[in-house]
PDB file of N, CA and C in Angstrom:
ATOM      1  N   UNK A   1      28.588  18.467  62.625  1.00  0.00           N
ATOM      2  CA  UNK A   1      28.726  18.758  64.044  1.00  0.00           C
ATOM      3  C   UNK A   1      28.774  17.442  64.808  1.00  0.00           C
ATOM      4  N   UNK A   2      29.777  17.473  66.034  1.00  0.00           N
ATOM      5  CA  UNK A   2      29.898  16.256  66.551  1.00  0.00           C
ATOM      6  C   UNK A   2      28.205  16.036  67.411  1.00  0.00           C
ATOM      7  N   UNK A   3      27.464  14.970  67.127  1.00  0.00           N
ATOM      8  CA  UNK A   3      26.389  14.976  67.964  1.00  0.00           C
ATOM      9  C   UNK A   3      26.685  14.557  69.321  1.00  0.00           C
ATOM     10  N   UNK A   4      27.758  13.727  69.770  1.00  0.00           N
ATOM     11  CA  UNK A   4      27.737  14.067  70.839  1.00  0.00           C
ATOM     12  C   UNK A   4      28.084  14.781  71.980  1.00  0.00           C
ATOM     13  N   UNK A   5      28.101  15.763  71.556  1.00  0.00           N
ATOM     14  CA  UNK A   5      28.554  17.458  71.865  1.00  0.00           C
ATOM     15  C   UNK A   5      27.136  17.766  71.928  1.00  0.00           C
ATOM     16  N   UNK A   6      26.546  17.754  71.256  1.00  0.00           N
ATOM     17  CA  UNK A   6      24.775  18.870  71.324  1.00  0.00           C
ATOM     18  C   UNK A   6      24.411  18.894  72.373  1.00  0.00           C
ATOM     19  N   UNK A   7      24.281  17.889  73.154  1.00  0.00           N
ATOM     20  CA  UNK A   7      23.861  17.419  74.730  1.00  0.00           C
ATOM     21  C   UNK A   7      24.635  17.956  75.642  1.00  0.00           C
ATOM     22  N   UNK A   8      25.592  17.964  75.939  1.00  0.00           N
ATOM     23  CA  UNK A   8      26.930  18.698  76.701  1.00  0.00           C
ATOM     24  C   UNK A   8      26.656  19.826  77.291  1.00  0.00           C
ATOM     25  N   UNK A   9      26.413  19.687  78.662  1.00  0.00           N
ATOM     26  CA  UNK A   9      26.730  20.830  79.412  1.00  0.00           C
ATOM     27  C   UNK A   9      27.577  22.125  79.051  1.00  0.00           C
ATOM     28  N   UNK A  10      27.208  23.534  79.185  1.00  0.00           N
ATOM     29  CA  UNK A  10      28.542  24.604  78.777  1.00  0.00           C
ATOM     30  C   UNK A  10      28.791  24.636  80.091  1.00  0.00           C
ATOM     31  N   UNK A  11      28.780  24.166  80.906  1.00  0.00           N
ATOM     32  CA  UNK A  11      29.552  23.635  82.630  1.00  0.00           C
ATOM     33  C   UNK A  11      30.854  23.201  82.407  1.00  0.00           C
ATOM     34  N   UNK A  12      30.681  22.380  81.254  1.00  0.00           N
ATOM     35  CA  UNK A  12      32.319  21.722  81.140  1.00  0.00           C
ATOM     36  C   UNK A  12      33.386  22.737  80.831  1.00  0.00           C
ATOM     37  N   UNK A  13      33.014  24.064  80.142  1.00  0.00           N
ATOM     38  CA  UNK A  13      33.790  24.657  79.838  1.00  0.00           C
ATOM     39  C   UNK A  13      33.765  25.268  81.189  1.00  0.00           C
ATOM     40  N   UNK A  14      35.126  25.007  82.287  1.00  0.00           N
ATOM     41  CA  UNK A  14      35.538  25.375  83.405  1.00  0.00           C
ATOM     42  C   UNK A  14      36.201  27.181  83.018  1.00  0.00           C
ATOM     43  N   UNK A  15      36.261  27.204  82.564  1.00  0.00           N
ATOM     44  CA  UNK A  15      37.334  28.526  82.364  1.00  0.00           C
ATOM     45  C   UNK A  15      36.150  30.096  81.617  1.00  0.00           C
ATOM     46  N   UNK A  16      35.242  29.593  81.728  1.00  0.00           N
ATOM     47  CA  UNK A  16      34.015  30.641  81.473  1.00  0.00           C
ATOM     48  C   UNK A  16      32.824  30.531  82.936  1.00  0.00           C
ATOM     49  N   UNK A  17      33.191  32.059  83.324  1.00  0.00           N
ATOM     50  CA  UNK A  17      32.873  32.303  84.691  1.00  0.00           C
ATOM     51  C   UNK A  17      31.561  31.954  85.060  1.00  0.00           C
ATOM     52  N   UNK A  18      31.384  32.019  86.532  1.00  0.00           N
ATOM     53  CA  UNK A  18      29.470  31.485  87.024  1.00  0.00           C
ATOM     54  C   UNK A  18      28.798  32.184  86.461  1.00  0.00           C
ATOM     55  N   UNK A  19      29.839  33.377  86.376  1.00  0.00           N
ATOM     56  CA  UNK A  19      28.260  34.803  85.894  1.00  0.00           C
ATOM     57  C   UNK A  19      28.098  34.903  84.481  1.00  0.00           C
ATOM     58  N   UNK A  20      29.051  34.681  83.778  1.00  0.00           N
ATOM     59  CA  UNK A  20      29.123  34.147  82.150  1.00  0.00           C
ATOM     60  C   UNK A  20      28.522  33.149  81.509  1.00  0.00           C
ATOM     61  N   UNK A  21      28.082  31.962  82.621  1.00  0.00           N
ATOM     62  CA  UNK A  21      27.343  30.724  82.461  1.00  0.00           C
ATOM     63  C   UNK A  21      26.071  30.783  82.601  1.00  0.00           C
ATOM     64  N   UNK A  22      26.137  31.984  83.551  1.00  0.00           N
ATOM     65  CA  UNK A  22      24.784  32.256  83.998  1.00  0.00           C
ATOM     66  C   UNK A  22      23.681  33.015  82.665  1.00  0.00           C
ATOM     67  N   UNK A  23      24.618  33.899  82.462  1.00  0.00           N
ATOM     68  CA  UNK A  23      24.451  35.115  81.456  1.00  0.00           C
ATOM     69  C   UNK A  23      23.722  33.929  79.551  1.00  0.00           C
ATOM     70  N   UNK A  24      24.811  33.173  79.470  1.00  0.00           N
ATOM     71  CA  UNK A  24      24.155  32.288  78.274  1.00  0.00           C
ATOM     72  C   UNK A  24      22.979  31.566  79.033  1.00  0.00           C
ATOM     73  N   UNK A  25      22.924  30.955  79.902  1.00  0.00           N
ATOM     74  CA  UNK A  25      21.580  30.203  80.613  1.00  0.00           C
ATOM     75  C   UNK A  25      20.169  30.949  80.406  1.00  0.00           C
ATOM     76  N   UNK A  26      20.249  32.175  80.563  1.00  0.00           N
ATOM     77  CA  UNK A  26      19.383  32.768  80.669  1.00  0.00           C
ATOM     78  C   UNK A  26      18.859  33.212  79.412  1.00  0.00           C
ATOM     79  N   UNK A  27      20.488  33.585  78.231  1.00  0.00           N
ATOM     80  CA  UNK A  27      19.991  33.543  76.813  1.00  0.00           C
ATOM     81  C   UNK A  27      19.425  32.158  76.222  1.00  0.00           C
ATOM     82  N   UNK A  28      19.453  31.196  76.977  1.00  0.00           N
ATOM     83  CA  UNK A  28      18.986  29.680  76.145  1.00  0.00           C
ATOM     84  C   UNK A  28      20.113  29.103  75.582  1.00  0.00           C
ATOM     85  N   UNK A  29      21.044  28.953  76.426  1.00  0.00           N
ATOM     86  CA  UNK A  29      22.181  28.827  75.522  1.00  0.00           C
ATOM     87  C   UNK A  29      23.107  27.552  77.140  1.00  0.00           C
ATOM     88  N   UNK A  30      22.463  26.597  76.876  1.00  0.00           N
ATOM     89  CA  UNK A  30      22.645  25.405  78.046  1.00  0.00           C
ATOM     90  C   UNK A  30      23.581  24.228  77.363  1.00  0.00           C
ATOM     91  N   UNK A  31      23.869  24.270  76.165  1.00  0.00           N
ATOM     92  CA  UNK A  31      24.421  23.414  75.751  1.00  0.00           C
ATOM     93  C   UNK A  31      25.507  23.623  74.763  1.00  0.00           C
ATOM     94  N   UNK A  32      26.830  22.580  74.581  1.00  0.00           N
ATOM     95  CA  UNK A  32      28.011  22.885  73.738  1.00  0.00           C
ATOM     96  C   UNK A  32      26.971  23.519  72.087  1.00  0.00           C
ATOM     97  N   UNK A  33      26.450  22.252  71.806  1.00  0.00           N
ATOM     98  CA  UNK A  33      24.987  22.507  70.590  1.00  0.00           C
ATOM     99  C   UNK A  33      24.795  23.806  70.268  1.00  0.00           C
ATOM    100  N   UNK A  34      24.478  24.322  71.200  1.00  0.00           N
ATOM    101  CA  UNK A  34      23.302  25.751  71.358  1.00  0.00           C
ATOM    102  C   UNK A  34      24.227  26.888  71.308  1.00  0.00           C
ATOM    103  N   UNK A  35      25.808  26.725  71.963  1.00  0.00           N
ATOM    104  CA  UNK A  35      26.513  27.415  71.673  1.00  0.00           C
ATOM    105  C   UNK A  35      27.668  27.753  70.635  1.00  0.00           C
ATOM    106  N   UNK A  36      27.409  26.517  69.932  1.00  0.00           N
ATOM    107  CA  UNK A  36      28.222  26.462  68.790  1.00  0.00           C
ATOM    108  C   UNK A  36      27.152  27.005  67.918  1.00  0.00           C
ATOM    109  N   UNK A  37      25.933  27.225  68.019  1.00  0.00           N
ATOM    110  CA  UNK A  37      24.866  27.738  67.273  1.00  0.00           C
ATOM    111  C   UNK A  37      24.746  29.204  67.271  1.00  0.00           C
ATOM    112  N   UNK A  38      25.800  29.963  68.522  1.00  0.00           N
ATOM    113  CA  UNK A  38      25.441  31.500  68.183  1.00  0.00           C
ATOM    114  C   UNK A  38      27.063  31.890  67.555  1.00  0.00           C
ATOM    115  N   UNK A  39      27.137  33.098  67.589  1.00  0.00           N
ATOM    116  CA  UNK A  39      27.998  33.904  66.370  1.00  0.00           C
ATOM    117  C   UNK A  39      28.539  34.685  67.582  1.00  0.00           C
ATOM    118  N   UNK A  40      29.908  35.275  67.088  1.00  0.00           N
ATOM    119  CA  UNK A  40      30.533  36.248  67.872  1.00  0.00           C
ATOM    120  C   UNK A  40      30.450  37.540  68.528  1.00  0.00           C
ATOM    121  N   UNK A  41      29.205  37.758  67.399  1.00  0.00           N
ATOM    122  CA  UNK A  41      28.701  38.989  67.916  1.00  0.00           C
ATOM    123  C   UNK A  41      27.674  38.519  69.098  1.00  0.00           C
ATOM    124  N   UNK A  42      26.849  37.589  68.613  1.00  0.00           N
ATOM    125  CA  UNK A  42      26.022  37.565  70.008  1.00  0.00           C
ATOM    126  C   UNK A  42      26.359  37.211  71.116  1.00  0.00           C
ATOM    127  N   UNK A  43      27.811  36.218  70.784  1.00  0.00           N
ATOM    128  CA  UNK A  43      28.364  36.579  72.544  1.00  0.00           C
ATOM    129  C   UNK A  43      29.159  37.685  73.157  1.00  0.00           C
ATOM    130  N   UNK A  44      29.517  38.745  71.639  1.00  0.00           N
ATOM    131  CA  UNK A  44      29.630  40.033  72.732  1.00  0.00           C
ATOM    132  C   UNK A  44      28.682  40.969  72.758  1.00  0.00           C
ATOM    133  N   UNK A  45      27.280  40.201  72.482  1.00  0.00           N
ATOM    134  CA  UNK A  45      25.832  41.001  72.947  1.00  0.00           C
ATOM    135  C   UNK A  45      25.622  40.270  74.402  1.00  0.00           C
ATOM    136  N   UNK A  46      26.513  39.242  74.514  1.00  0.00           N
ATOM    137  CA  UNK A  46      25.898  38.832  75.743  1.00  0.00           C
ATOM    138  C   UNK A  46      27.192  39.446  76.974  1.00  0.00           C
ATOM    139  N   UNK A  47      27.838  40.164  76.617  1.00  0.00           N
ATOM    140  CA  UNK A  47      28.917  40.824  77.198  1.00  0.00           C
ATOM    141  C   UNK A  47      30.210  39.928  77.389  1.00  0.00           C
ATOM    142  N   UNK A  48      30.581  39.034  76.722  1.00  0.00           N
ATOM    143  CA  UNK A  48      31.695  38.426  76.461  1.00  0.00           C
ATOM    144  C   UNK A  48      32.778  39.173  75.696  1.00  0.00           C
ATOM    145  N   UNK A  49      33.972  39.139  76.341  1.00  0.00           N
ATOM    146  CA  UNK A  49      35.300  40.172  75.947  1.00  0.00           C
ATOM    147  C   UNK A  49      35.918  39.292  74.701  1.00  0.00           C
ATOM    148  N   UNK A  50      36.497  39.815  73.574  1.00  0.00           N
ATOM    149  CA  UNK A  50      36.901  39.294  72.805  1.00  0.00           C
ATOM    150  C   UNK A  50      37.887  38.279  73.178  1.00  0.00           C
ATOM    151  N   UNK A  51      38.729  38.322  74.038  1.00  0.00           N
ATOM    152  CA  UNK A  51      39.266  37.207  74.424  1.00  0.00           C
ATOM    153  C   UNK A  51      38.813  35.951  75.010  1.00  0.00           C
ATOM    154  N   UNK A  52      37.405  35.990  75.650  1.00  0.00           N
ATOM    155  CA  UNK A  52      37.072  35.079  75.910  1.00  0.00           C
ATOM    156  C   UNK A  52      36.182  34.234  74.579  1.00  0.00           C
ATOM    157  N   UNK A  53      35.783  35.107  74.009  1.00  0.00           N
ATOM    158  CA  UNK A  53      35.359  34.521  72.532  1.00  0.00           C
ATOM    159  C   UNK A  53      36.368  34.214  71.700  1.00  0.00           C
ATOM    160  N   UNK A  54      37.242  34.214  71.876  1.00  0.00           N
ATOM    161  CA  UNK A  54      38.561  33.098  70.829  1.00  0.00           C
ATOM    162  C   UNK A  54      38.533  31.800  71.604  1.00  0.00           C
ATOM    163  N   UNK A  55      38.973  32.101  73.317  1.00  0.00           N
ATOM    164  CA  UNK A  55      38.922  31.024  74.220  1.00  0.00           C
ATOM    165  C   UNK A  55      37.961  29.737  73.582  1.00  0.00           C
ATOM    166  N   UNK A  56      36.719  30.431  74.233  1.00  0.00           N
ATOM    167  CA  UNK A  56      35.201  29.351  73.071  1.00  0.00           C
ATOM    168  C   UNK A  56      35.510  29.054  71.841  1.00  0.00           C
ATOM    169  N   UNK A  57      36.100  29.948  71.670  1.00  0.00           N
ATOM    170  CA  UNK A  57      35.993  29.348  69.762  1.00  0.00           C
ATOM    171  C   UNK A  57      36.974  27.964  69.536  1.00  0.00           C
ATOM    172  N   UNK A  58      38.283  28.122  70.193  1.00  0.00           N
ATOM    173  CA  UNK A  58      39.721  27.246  70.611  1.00  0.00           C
ATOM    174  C   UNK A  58      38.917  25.924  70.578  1.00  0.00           C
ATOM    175  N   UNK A  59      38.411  26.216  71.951  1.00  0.00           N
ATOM    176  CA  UNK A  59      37.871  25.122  72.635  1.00  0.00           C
ATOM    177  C   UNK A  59      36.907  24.028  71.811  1.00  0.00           C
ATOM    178  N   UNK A  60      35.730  25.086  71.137  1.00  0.00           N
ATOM    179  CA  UNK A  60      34.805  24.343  70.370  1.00  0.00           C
ATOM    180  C   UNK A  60      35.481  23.571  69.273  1.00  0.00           C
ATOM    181  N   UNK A  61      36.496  24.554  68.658  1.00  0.00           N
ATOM    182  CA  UNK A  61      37.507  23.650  67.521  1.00  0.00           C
ATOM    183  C   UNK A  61      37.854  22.270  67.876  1.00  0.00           C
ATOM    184  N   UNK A  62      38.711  22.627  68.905  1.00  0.00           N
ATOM    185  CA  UNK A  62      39.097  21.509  69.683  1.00  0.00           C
ATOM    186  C   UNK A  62      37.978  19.985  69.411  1.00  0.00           C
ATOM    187  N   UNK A  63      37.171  20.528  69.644  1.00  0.00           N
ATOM    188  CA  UNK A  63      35.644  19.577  69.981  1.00  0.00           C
ATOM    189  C   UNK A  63      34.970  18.872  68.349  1.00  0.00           C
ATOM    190  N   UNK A  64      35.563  19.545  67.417  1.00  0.00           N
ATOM    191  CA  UNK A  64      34.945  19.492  65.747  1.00  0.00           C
ATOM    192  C   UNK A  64      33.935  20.199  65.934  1.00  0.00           C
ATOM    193  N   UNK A  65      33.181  21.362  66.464  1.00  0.00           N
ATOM    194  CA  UNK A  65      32.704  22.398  66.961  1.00  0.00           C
ATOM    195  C   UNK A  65      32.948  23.379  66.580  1.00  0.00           C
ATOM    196  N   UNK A  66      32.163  24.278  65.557  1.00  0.00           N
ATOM    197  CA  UNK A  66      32.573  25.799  65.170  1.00  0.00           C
ATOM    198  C   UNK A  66      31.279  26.666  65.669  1.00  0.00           C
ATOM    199  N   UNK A  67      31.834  27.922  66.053  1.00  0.00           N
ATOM    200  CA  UNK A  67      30.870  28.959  66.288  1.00  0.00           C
ATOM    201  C   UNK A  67      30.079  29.197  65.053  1.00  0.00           C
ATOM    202  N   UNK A  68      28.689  29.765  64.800  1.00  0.00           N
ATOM    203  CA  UNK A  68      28.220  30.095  63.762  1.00  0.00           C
ATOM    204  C   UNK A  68      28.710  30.828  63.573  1.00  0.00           C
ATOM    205  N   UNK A  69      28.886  30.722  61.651  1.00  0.00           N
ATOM    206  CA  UNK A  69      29.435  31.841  60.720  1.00  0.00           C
ATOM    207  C   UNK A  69      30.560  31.766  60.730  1.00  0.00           C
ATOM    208  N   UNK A  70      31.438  30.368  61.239  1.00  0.00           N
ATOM    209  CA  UNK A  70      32.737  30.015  60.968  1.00  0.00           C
ATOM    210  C   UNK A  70      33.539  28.302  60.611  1.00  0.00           C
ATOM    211  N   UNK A  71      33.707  28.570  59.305  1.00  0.00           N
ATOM    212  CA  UNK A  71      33.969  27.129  58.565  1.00  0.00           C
ATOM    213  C   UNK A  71      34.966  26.978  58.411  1.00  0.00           C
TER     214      UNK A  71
END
């Protein structure tokens, strides 16, 4: 995992809404780190639409960043 990603605001990801930001904040989930640390299902436990969970996933790739439970 890139470490300097762990630290990283999920702010940067502009294209995941206030209330979506809000919604992981509250799960503990404040950082690129923390969110490359949960799985797909738990972000559509956190009510994230499957499309926006590819979006994250894109993105984290992008980053050398994988969602858990994807290598």
């Amino acid at each position: 995992m890139e470490e300097k990603y762990n630290k990283q605001s999920i702010n940067r990801f502009d294209f995941i809404t206030e209330e979506k930001i809000n919604t992981l904040k509250q799960n503990d989930v404040k950082t690129l780190g923390e969110l490359a640390n949960k799985t797909r299902t738990n972000l559509k436990e956190y009510g994230f639409e499957n499309f926006e969970i590819n979006k994250i996933d894109i993105e984290l790739q992008l980053l050398g960043l994988n969602l858990k439970g994807r290598n």
